[in-house]
Structures are given as C-alpha cells and as structure tokens.
PDB file of N, CA and C in Angstrom:
ATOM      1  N   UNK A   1       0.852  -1.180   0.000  1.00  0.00           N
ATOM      2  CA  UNK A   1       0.000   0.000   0.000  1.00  0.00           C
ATOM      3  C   UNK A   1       0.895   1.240   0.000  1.00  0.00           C
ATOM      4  N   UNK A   2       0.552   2.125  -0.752  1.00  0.00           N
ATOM      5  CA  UNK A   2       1.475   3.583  -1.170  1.00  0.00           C
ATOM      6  C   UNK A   2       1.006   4.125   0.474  1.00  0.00           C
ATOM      7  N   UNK A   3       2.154   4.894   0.525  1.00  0.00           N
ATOM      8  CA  UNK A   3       2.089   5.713   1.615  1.00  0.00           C
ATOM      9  C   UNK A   3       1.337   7.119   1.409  1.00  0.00           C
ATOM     10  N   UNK A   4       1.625   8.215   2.174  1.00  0.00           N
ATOM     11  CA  UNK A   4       0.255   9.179   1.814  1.00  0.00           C
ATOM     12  C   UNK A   4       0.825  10.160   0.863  1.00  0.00           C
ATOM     13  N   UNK A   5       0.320  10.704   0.347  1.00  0.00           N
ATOM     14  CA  UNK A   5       0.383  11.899  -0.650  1.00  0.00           C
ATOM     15  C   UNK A   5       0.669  12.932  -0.279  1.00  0.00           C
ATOM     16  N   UNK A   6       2.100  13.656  -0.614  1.00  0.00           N
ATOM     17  CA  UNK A   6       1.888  14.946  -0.112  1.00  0.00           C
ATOM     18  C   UNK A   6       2.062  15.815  -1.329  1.00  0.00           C
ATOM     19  N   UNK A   7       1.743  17.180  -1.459  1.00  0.00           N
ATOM     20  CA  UNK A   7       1.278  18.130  -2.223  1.00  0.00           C
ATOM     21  C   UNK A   7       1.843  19.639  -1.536  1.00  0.00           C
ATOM     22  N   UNK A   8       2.725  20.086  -2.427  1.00  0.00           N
ATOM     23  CA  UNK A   8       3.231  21.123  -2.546  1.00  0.00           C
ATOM     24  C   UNK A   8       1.924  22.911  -2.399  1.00  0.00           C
ATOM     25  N   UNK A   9       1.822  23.207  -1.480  1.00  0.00           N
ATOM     26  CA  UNK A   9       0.747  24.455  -1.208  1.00  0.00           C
ATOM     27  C   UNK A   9       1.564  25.763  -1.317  1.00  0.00           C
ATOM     28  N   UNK A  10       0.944  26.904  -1.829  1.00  0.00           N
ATOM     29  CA  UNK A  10       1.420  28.240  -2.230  1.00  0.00           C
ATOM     30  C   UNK A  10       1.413  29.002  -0.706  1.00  0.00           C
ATOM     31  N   UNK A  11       2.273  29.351  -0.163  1.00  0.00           N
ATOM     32  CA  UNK A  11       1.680  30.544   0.947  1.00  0.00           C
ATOM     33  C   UNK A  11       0.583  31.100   0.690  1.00  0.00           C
ATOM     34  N   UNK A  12       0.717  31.678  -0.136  1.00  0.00           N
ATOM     35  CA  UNK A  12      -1.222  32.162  -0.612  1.00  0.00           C
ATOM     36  C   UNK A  12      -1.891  31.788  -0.727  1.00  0.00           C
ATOM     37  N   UNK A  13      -2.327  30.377  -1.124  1.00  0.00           N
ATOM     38  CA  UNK A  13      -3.085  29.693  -1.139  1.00  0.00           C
ATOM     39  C   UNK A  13      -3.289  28.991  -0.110  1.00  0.00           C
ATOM     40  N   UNK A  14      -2.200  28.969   0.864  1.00  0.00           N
ATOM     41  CA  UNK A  14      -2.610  28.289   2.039  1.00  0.00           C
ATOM     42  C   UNK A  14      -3.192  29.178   3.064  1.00  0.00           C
ATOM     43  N   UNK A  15      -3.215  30.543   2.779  1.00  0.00           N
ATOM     44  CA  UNK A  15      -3.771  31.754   3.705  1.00  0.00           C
ATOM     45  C   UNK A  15      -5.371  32.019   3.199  1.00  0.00           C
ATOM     46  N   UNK A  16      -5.070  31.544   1.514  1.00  0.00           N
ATOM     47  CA  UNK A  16      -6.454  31.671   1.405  1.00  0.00           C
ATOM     48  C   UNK A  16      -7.562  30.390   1.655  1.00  0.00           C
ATOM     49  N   UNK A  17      -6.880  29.331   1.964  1.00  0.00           N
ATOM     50  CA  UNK A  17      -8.280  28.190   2.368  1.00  0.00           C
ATOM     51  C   UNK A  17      -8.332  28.600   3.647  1.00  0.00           C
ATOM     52  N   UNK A  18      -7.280  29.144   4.204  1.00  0.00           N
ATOM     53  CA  UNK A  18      -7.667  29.047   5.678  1.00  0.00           C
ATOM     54  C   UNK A  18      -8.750  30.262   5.887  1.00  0.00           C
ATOM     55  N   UNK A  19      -8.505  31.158   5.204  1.00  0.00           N
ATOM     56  CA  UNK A  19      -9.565  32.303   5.154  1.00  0.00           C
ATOM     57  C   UNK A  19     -11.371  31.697   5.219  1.00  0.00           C
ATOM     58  N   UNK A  20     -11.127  30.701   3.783  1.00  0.00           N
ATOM     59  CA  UNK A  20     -12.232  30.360   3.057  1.00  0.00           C
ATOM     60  C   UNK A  20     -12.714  29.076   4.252  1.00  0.00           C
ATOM     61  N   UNK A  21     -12.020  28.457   4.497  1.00  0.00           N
ATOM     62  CA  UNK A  21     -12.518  27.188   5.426  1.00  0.00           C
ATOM     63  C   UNK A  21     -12.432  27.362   7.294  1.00  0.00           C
ATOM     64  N   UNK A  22     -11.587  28.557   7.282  1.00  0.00           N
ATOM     65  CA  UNK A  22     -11.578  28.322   8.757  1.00  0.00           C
ATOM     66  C   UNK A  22     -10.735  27.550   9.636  1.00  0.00           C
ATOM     67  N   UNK A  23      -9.851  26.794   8.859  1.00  0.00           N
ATOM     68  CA  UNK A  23      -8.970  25.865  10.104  1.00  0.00           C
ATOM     69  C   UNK A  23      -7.307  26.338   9.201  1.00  0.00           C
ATOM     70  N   UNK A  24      -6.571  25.714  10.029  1.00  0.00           N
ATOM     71  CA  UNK A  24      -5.154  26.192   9.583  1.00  0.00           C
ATOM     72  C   UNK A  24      -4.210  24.695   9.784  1.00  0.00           C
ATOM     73  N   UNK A  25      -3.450  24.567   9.055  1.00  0.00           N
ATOM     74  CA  UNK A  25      -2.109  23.420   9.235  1.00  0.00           C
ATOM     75  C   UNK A  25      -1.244  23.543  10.237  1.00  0.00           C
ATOM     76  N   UNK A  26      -0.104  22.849  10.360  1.00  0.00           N
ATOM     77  CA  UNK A  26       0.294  22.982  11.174  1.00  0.00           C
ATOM     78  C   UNK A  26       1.735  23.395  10.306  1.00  0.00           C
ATOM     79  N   UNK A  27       2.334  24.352  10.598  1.00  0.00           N
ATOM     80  CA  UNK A  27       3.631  24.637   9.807  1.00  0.00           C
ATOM     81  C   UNK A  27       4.863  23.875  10.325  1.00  0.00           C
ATOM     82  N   UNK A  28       5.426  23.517   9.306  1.00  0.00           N
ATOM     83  CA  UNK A  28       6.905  22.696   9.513  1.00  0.00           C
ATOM     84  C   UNK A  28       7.905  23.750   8.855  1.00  0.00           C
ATOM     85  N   UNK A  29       9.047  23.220   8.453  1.00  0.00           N
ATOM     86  CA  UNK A  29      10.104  24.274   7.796  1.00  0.00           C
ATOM     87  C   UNK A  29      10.219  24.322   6.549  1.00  0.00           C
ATOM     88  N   UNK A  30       9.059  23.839   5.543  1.00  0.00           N
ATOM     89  CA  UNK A  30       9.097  24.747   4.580  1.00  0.00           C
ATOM     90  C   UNK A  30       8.132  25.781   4.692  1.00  0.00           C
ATOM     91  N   UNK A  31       7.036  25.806   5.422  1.00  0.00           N
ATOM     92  CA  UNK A  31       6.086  26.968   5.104  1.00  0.00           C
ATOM     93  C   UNK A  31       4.513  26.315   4.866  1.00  0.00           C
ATOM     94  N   UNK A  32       4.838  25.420   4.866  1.00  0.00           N
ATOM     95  CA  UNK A  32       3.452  24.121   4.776  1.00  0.00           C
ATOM     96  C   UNK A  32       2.935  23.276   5.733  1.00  0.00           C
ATOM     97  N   UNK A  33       1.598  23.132   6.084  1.00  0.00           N
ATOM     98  CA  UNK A  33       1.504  22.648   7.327  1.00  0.00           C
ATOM     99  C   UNK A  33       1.233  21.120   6.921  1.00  0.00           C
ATOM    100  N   UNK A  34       2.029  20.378   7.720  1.00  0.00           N
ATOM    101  CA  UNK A  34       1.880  18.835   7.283  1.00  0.00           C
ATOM    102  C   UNK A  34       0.267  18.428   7.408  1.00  0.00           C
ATOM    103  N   UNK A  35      -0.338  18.896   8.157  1.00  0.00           N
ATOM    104  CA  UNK A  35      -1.822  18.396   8.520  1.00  0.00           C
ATOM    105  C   UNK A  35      -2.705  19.006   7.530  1.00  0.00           C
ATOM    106  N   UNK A  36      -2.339  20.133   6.807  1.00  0.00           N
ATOM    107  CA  UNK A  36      -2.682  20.395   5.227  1.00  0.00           C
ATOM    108  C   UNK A  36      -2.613  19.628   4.267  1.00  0.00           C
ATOM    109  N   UNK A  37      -1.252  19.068   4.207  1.00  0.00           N
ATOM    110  CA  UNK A  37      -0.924  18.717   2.955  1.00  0.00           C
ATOM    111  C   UNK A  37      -1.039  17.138   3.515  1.00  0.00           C
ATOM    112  N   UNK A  38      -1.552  16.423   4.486  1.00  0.00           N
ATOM    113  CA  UNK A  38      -2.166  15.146   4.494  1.00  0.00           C
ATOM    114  C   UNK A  38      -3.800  15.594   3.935  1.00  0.00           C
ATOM    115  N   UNK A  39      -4.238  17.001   4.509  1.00  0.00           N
ATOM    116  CA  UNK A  39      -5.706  17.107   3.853  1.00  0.00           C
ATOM    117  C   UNK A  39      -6.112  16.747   2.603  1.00  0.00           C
ATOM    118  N   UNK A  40      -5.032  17.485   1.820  1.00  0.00           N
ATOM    119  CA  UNK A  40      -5.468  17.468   0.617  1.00  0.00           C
ATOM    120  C   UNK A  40      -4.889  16.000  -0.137  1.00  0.00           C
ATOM    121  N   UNK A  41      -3.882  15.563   0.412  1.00  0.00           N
ATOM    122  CA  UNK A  41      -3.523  14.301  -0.594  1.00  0.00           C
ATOM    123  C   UNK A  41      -5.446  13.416  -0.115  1.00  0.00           C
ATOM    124  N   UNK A  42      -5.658  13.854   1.040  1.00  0.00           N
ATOM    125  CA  UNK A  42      -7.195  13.335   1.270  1.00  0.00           C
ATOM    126  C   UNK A  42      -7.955  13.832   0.443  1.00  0.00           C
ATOM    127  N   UNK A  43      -8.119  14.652  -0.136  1.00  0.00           N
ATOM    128  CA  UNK A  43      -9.115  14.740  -1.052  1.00  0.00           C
ATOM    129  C   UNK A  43      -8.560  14.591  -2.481  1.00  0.00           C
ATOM    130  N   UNK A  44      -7.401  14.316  -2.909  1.00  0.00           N
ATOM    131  CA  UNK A  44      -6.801  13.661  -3.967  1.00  0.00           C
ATOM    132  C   UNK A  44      -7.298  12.595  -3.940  1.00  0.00           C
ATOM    133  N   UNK A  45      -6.894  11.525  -2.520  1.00  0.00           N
ATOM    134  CA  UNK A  45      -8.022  10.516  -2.567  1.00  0.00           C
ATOM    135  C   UNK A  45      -8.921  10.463  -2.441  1.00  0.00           C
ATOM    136  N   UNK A  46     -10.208  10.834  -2.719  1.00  0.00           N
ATOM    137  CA  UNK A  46     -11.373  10.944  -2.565  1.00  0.00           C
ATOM    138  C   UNK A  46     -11.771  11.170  -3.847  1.00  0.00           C
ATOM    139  N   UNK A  47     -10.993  11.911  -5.206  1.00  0.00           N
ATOM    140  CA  UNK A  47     -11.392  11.674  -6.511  1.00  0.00           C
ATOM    141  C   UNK A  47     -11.356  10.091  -6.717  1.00  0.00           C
ATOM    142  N   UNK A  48     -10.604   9.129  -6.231  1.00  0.00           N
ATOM    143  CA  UNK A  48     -10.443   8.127  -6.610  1.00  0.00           C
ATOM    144  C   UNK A  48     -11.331   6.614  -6.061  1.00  0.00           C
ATOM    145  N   UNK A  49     -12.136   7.119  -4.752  1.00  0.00           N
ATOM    146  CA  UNK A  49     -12.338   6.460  -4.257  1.00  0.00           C
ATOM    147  C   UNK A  49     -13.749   6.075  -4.818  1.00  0.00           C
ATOM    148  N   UNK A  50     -14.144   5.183  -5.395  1.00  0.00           N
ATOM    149  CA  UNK A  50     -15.429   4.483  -5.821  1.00  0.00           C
ATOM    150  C   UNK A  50     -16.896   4.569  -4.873  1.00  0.00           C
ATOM    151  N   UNK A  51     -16.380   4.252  -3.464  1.00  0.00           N
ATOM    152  CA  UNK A  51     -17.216   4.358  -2.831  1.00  0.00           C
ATOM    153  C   UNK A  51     -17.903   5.833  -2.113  1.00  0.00           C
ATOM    154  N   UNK A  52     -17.094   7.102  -3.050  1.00  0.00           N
ATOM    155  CA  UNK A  52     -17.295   8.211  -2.632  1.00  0.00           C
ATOM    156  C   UNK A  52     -18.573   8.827  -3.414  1.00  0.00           C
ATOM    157  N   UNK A  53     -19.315   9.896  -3.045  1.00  0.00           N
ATOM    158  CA  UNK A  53     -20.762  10.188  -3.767  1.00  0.00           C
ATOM    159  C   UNK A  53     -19.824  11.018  -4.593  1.00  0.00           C
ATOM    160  N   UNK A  54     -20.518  11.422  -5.479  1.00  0.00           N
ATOM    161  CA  UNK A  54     -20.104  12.538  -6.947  1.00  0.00           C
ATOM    162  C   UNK A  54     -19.989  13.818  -6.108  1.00  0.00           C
ATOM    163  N   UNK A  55     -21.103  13.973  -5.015  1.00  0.00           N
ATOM    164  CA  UNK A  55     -21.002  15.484  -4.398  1.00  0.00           C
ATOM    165  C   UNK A  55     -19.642  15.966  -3.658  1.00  0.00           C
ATOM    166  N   UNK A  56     -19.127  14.861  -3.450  1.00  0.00           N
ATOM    167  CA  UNK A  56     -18.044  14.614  -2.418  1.00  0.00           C
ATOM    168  C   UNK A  56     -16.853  15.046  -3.277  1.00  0.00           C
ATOM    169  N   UNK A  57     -16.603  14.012  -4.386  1.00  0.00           N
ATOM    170  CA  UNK A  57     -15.992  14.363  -5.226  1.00  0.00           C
ATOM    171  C   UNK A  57     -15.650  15.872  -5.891  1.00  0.00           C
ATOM    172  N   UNK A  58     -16.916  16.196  -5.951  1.00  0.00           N
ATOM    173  CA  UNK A  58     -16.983  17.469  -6.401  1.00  0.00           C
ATOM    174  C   UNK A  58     -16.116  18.529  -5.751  1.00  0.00           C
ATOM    175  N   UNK A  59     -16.646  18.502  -4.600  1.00  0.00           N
ATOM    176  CA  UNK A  59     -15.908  18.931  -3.500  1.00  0.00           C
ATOM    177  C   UNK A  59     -14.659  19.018  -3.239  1.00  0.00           C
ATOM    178  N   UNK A  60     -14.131  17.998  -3.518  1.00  0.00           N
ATOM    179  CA  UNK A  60     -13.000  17.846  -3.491  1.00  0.00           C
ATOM    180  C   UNK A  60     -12.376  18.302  -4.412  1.00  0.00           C
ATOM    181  N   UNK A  61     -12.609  18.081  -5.549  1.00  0.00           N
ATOM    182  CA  UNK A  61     -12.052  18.601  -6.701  1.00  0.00           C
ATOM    183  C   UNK A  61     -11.742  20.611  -6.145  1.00  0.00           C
ATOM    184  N   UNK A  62     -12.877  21.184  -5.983  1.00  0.00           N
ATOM    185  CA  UNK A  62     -13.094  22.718  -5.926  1.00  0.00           C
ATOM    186  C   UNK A  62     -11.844  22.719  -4.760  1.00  0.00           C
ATOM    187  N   UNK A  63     -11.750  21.619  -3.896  1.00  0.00           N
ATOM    188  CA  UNK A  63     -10.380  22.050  -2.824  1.00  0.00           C
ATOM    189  C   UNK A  63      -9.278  22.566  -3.341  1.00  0.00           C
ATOM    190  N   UNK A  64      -9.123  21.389  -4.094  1.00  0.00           N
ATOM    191  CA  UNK A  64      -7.924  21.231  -4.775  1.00  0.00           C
ATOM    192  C   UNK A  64      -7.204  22.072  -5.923  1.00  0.00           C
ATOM    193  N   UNK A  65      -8.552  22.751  -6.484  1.00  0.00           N
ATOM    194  CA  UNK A  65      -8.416  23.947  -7.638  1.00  0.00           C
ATOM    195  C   UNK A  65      -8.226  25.081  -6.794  1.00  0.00           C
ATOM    196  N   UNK A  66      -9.042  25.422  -5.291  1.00  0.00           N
ATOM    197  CA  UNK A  66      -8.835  26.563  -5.200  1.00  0.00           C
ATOM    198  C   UNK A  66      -6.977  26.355  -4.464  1.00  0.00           C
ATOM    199  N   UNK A  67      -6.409  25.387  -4.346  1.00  0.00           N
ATOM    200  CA  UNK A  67      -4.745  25.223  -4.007  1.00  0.00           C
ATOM    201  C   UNK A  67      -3.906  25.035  -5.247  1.00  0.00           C
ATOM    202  N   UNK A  68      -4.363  25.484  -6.877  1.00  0.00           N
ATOM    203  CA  UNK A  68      -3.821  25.079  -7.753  1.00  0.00           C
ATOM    204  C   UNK A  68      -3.460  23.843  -8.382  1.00  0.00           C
ATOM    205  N   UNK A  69      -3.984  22.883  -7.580  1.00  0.00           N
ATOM    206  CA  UNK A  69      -3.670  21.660  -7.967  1.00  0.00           C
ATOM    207  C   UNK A  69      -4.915  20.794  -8.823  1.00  0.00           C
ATOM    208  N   UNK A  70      -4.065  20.726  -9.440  1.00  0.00           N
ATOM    209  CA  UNK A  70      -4.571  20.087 -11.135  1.00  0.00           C
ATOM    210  C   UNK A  70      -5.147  18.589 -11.333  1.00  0.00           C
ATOM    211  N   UNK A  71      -6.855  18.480 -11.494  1.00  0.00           N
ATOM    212  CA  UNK A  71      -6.530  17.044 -11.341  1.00  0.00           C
ATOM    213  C   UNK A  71      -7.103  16.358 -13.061  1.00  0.00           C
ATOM    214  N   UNK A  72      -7.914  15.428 -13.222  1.00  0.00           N
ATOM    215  CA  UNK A  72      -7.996  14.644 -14.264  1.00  0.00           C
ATOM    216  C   UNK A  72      -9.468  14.310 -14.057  1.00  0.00           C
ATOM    217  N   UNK A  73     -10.059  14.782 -12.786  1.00  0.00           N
ATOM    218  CA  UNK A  73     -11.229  14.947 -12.085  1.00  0.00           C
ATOM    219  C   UNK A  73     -12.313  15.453 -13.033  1.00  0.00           C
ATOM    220  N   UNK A  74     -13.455  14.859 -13.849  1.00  0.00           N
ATOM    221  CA  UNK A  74     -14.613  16.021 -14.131  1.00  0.00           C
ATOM    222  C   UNK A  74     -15.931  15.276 -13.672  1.00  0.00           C
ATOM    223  N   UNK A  75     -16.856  16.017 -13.390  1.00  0.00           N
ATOM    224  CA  UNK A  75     -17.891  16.156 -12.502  1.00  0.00           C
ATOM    225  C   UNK A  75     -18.635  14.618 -13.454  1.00  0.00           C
ATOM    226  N   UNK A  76     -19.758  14.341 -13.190  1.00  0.00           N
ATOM    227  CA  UNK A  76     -20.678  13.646 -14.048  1.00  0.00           C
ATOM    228  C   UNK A  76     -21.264  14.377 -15.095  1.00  0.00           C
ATOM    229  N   UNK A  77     -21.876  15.776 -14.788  1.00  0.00           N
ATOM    230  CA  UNK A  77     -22.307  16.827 -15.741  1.00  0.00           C
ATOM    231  C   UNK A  77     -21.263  17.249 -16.848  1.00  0.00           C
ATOM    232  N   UNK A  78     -20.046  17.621 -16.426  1.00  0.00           N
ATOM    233  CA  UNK A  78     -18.970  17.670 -17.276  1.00  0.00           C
ATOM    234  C   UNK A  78     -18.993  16.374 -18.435  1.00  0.00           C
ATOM    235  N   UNK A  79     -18.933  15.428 -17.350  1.00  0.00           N
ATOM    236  CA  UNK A  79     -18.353  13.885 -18.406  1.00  0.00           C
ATOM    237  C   UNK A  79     -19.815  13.747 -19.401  1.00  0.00           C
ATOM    238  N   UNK A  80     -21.198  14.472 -19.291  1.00  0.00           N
ATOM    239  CA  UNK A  80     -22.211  13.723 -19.937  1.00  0.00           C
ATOM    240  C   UNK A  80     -21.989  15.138 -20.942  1.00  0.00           C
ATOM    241  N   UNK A  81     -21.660  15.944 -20.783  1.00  0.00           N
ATOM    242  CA  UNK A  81     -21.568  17.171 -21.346  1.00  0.00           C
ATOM    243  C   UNK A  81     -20.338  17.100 -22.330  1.00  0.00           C
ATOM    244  N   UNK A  82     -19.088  16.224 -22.444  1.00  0.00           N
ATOM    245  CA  UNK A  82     -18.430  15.735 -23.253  1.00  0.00           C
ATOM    246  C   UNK A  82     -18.999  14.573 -24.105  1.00  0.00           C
ATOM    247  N   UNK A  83     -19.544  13.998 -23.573  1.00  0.00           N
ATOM    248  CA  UNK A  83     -20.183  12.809 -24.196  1.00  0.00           C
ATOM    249  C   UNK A  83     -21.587  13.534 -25.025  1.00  0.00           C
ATOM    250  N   UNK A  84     -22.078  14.666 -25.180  1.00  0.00           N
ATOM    251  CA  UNK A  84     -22.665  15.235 -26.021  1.00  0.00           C
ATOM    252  C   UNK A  84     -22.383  15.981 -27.144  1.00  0.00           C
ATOM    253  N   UNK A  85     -20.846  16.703 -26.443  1.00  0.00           N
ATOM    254  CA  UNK A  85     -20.199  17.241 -27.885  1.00  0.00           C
ATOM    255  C   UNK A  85     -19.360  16.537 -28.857  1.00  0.00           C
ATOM    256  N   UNK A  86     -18.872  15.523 -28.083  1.00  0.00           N
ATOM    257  CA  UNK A  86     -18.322  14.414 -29.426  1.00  0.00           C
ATOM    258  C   UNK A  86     -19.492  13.535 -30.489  1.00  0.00           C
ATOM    259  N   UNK A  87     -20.702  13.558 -29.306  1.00  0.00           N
ATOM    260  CA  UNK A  87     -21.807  12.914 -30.264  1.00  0.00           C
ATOM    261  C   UNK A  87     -22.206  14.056 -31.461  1.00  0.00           C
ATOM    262  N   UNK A  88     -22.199  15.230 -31.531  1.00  0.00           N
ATOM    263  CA  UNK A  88     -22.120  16.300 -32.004  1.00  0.00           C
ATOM    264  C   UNK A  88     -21.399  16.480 -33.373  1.00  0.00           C
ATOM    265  N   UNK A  89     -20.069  16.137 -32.725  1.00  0.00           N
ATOM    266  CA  UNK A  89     -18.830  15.859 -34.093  1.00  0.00           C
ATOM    267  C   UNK A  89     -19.064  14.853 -34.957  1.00  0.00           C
ATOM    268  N   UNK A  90     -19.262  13.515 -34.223  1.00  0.00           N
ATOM    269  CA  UNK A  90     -19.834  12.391 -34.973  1.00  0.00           C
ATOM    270  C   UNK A  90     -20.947  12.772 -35.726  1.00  0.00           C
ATOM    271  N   UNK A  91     -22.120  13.619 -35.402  1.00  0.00           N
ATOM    272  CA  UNK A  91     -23.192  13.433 -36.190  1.00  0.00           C
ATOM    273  C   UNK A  91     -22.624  14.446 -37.443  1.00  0.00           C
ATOM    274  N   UNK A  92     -22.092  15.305 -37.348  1.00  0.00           N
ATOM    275  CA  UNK A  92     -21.793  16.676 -38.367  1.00  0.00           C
ATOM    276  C   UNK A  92     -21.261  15.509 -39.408  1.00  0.00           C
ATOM    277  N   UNK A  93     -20.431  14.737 -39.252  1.00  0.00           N
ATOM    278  CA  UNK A  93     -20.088  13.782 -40.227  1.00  0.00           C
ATOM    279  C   UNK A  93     -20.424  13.207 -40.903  1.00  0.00           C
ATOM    280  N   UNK A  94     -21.577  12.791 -40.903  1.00  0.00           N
ATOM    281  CA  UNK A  94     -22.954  11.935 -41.521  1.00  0.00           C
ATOM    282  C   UNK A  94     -24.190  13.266 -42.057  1.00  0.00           C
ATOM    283  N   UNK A  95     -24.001  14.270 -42.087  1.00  0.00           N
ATOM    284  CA  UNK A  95     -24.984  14.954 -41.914  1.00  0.00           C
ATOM    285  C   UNK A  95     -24.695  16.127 -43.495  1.00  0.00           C
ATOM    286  N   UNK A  96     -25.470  15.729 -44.535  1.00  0.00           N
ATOM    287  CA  UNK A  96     -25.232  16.280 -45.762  1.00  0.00           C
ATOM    288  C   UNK A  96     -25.194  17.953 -45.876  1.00  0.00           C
ATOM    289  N   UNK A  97     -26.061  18.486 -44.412  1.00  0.00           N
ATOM    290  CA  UNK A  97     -26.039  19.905 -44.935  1.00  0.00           C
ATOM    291  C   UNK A  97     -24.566  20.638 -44.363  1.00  0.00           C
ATOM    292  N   UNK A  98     -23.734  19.990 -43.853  1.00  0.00           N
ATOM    293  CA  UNK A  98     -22.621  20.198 -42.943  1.00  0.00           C
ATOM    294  C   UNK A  98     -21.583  20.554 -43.837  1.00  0.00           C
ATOM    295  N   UNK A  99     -21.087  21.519 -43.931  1.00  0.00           N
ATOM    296  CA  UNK A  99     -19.965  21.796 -45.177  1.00  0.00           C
ATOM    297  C   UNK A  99     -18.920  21.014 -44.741  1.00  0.00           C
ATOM    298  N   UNK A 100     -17.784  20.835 -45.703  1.00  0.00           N
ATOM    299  CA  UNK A 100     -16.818  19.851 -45.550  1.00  0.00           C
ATOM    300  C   UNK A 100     -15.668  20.459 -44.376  1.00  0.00           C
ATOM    301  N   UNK A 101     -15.539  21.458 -44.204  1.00  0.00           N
ATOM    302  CA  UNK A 101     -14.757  22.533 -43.767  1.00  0.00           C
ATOM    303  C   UNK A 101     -15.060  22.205 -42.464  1.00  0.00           C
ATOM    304  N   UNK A 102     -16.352  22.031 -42.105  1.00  0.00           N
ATOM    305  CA  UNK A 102     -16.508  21.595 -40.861  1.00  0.00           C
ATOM    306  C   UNK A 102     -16.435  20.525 -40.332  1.00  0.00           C
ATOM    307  N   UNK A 103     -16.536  19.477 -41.379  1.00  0.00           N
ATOM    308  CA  UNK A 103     -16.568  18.238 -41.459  1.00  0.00           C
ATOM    309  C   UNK A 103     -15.265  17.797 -41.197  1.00  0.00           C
ATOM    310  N   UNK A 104     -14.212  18.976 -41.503  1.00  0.00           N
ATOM    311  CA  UNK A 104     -12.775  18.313 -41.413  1.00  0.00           C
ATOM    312  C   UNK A 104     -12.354  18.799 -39.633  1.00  0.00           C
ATOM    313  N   UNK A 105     -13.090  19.922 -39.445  1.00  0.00           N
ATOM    314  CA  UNK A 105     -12.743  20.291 -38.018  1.00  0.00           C
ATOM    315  C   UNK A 105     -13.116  19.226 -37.149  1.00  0.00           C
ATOM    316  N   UNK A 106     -14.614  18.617 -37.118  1.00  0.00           N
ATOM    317  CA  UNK A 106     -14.865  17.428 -36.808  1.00  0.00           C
ATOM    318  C   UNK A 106     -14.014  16.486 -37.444  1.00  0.00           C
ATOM    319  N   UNK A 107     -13.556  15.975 -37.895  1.00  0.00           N
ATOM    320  CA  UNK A 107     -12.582  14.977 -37.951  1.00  0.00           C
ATOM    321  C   UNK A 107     -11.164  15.295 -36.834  1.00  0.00           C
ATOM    322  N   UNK A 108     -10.675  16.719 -36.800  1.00  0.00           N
ATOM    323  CA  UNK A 108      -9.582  16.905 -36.146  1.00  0.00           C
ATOM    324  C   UNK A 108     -10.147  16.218 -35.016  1.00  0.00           C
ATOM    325  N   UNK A 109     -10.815  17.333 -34.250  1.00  0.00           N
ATOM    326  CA  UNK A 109     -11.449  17.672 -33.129  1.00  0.00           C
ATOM    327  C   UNK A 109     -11.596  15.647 -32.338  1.00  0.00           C
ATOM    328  N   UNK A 110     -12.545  14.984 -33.372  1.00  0.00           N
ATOM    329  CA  UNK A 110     -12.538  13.901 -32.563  1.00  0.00           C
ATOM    330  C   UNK A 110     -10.865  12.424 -33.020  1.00  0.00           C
ATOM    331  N   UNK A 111     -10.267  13.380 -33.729  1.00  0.00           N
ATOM    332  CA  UNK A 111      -8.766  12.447 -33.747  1.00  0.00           C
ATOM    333  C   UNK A 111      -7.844  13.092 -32.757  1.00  0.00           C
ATOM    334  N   UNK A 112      -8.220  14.310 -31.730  1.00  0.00           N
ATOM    335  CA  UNK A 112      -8.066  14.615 -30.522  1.00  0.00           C
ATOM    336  C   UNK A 112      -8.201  14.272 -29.582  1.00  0.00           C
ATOM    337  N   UNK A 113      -9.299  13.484 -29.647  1.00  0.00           N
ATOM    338  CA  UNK A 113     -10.128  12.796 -28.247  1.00  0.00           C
ATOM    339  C   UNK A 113     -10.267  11.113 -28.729  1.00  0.00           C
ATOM    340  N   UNK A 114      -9.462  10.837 -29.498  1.00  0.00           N
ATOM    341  CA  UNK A 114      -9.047   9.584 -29.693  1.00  0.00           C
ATOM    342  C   UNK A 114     -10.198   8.835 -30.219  1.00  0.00           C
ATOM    343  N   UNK A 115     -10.682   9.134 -31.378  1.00  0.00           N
ATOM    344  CA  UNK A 115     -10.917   8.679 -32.472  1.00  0.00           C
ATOM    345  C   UNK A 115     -10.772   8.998 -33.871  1.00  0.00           C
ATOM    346  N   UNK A 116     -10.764   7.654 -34.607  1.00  0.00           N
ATOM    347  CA  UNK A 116     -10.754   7.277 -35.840  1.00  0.00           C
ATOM    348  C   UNK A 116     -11.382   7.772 -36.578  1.00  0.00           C
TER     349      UNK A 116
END
C-alpha cells in the first residue's frame, strides 16, 4: 500500500483556504503545514475512491483547484456534457447539410479525443 500523498501548497493559497474554510495546518520548515498537505492528498483521494458520492468528489475537486492543484477529475455533468459534444462531431459527419470545412474540423477535433 502507497504511503500518503503529499502536495506542494502556495503561501497564498494556504492563507487563502484558511480564510475560506476556517482551520489552519500545522507549519513545519518549509512553510506548509503537514496536517494540510495530508488534507489534501485526502481529497486527492477521494477523486479516486469508488465508494465516494459525486457530491463529495466534487468537493474535493473545488479544494484542490482553489490550491492550484490540477486534477484529471470532471464532474458527471462535465463527463455527460463531453459525451454530447463528441456525439455532435460524430453526427456533423454523416450529416449532408454540414460543409466539408466543418466536417474536417470534426474529424480533427474527434482524432483529438481519440478517435478514428
């Protein structure tokens, strides 16, 4: 089993969750409070965890953005909301009134997102 996650926090950003949330880390000698940066590798895990609700997730995700940290994370609305604009590209393809011009952007567009 991996040990815990730790995650690099901005002074500023660590002044501003504490603003926004109310609690504070505990500072060591770089400037980061270890009980922070176990927080958030916690909600790093919590994108991952299966048994977590989407709201949770969500949540977590907004932690983690408002500390700059970048994840691979998108909501369910996001993911059905991708899964509408590639259906989108696909249809422009099949679709005679669609000029070719666009037809080729749709072709880029979904040999971007890994298709044929």
């Amino acid at each position: 089993m991996p040990g815990p996650t730790y995650v690099t926090v901005r002074d500023e950003d660590k002044h501003e969750h504490e603003n926004n949330h109310g609690h504070k880390g505990q500072t060591h000698q770089h400037g980061y409070g270890e009980h922070e940066n176990r927080q958030l590798g916690g909600y790093k895990s919590t994108l991952h965890n299966p048994n977590t609700s989407p709201e949770a997730k969500d949540h977590a995700a907004e932690v983690l953005a408002e500390h700059g940290i970048k994840t691979d994370y998108q909501s369910k609305e996001a993911q059905l909301h991708e899964h509408h604009v590639i259906g989108g590209y696909k249809s422009a393809l099949h679709n005679p009134k669609v000029s070719e011009e666009a037809k080729e952007h749709a072709k880029e567009v979904l040999k971007e997102h890994g298709f044929n």
